[in-house]
C-alpha atoms as a PDB file:
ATOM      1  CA  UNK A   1     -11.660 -41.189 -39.027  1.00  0.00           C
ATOM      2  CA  UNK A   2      -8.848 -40.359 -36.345  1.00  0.00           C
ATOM      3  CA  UNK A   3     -10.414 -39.848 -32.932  1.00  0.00           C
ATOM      4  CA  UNK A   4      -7.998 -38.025 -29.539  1.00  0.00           C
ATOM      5  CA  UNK A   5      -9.098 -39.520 -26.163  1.00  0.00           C
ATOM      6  CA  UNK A   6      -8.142 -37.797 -23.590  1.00  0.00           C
ATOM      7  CA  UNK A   7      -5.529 -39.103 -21.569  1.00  0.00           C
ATOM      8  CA  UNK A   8      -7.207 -40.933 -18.131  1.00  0.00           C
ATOM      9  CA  UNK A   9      -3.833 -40.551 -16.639  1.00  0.00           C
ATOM     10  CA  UNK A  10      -3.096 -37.743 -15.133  1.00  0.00           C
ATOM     11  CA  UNK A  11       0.300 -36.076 -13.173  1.00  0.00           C
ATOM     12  CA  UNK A  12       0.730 -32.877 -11.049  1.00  0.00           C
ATOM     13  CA  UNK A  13       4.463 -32.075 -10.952  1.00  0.00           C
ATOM     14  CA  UNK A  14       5.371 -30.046  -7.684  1.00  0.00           C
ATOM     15  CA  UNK A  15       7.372 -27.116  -8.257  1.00  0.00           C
ATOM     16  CA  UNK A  16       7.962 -23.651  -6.382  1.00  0.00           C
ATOM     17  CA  UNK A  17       6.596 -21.969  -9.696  1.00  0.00           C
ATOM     18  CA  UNK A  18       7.266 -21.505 -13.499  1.00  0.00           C
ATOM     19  CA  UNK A  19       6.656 -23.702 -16.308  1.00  0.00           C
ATOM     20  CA  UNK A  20       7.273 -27.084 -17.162  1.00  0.00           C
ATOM     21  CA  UNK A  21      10.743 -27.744 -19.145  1.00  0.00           C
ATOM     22  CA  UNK A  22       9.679 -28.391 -22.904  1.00  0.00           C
ATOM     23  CA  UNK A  23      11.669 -31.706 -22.432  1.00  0.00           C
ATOM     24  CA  UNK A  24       9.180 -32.372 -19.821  1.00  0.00           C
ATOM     25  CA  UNK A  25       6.986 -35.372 -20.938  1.00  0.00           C
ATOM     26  CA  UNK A  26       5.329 -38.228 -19.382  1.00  0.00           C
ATOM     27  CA  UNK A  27       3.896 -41.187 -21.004  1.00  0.00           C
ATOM     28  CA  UNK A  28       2.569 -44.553 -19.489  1.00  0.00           C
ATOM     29  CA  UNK A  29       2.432 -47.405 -21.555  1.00  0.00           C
ATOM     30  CA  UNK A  30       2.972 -45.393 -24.190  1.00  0.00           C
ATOM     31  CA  UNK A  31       0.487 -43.097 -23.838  1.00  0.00           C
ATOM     32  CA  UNK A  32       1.030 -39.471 -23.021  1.00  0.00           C
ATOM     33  CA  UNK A  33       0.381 -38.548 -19.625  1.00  0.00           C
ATOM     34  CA  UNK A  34      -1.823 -35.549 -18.669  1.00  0.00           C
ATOM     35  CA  UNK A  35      -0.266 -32.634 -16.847  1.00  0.00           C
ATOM     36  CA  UNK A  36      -2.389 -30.642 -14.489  1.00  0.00           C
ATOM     37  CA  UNK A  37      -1.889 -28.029 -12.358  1.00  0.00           C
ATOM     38  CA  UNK A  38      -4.403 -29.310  -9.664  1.00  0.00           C
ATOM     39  CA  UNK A  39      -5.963 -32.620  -8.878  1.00  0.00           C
ATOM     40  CA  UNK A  40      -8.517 -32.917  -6.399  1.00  0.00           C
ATOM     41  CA  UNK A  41      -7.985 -36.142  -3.917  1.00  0.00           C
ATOM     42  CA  UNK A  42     -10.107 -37.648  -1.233  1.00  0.00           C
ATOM     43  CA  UNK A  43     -11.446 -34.244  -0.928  1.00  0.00           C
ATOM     44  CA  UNK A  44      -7.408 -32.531  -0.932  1.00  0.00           C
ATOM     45  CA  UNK A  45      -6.937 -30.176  -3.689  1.00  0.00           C
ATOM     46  CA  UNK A  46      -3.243 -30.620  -4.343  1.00  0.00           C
ATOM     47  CA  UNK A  47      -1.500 -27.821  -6.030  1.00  0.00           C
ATOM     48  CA  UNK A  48       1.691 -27.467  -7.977  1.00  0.00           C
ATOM     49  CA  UNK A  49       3.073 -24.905  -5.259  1.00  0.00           C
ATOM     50  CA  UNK A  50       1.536 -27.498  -2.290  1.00  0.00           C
ATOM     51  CA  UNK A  51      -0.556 -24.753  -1.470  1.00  0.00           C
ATOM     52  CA  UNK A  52      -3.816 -25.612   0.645  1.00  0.00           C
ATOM     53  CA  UNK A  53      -5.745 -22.458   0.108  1.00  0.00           C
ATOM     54  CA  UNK A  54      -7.832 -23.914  -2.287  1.00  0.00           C
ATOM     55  CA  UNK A  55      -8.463 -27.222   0.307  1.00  0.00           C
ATOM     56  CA  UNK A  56      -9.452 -24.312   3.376  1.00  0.00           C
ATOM     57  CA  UNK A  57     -11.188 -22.141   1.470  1.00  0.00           C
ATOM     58  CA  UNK A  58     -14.407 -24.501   0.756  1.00  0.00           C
ATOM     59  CA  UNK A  59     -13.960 -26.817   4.664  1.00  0.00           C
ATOM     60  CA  UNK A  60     -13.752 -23.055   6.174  1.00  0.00           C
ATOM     61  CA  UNK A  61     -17.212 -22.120   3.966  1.00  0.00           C
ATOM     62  CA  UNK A  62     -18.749 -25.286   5.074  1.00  0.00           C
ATOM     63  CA  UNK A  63     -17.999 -25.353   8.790  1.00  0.00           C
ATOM     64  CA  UNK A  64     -19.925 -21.712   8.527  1.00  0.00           C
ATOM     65  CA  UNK A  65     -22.884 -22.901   7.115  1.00  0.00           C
ATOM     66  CA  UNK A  66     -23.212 -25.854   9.830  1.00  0.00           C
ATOM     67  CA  UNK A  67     -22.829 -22.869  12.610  1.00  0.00           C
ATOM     68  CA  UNK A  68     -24.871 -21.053  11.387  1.00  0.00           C
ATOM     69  CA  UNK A  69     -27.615 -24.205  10.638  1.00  0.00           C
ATOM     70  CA  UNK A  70     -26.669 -25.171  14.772  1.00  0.00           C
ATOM     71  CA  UNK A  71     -27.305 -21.174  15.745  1.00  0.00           C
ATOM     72  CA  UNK A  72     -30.768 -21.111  13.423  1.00  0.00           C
ATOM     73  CA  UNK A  73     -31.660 -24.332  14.945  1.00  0.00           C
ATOM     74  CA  UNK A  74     -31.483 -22.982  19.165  1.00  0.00           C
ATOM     75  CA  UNK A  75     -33.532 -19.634  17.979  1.00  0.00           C
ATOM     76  CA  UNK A  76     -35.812 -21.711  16.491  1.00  0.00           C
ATOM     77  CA  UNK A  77     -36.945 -23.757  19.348  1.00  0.00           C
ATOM     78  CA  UNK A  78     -35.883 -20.589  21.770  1.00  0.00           C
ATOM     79  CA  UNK A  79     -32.904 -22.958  23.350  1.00  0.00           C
ATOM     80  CA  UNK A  80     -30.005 -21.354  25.213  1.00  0.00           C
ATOM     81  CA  UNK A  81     -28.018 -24.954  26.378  1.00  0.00           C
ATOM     82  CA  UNK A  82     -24.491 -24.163  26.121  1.00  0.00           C
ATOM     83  CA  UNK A  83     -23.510 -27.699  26.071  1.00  0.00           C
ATOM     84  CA  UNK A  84     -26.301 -28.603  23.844  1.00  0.00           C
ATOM     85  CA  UNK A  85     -24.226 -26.290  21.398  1.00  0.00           C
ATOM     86  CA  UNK A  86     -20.842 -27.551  22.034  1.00  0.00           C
ATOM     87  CA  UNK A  87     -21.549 -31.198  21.754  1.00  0.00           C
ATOM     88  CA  UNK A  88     -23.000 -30.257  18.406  1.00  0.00           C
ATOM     89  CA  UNK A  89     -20.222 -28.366  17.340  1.00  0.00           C
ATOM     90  CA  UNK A  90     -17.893 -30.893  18.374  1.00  0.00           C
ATOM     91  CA  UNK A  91     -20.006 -33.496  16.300  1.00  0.00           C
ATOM     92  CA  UNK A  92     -20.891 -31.394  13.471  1.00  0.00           C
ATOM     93  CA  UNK A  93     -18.600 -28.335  12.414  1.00  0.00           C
ATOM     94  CA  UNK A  94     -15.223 -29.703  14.635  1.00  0.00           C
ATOM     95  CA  UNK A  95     -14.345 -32.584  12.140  1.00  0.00           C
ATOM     96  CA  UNK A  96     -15.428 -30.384   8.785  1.00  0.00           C
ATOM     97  CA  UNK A  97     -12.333 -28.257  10.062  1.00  0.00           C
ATOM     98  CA  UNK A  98     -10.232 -30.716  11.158  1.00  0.00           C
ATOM     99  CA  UNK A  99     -10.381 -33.210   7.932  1.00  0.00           C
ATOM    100  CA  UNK A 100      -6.841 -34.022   6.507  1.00  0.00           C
ATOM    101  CA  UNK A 101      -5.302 -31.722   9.443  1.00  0.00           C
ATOM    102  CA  UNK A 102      -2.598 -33.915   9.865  1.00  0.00           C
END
């Protein structure tokens, strides 16, 4: 009985677009390496075009939601404290947009 793990390496090759040369082939000790077209890292999706769309999209989405938890919040207990509000949004939705920013 012949079993196929798959392969626990993985490798995203950046290019500007089109496919991989058929020549193209990794292997690490002898194993073949698995291609991908996006690996998520540290919370960094990494694309073949280096495109961060797919990083934004979800950091945008969840700096939202903790705006809009902050906003429900101050109805809630009928508060009005503009600094209140900034010090939580520096504290709470600031470094949800600012992760990997550099």
């Amino acid at each position: 009985m012949v079993t196929y793990l798959k392969s626990i390496f993985k490798i995203i090759v950046f290019r500007k677009g089109g496919f991989l040369g058929k020549h193209e082939k990794w292997h690490y000790n002898g194993k073949p390496v698995e291609v991908v077209n996006s690996y998520n890292y540290l919370g960094i999706t990494f694309t073949t075009k280096l495109s961060f769309v797919n990083t934004l999209m979800p950091l945008i989405a969840k700096a939202k939601k903790s705006v809009n938890e902050i906003l429900h919040a101050f109805k809630n207990l009928s508060c009005s404290n503009l600094h209140l509000f900034t010090k939580l949004f520096d504290s709470k939705v600031y470094p949800t947009l600012s992760y990997s920013c550099e």
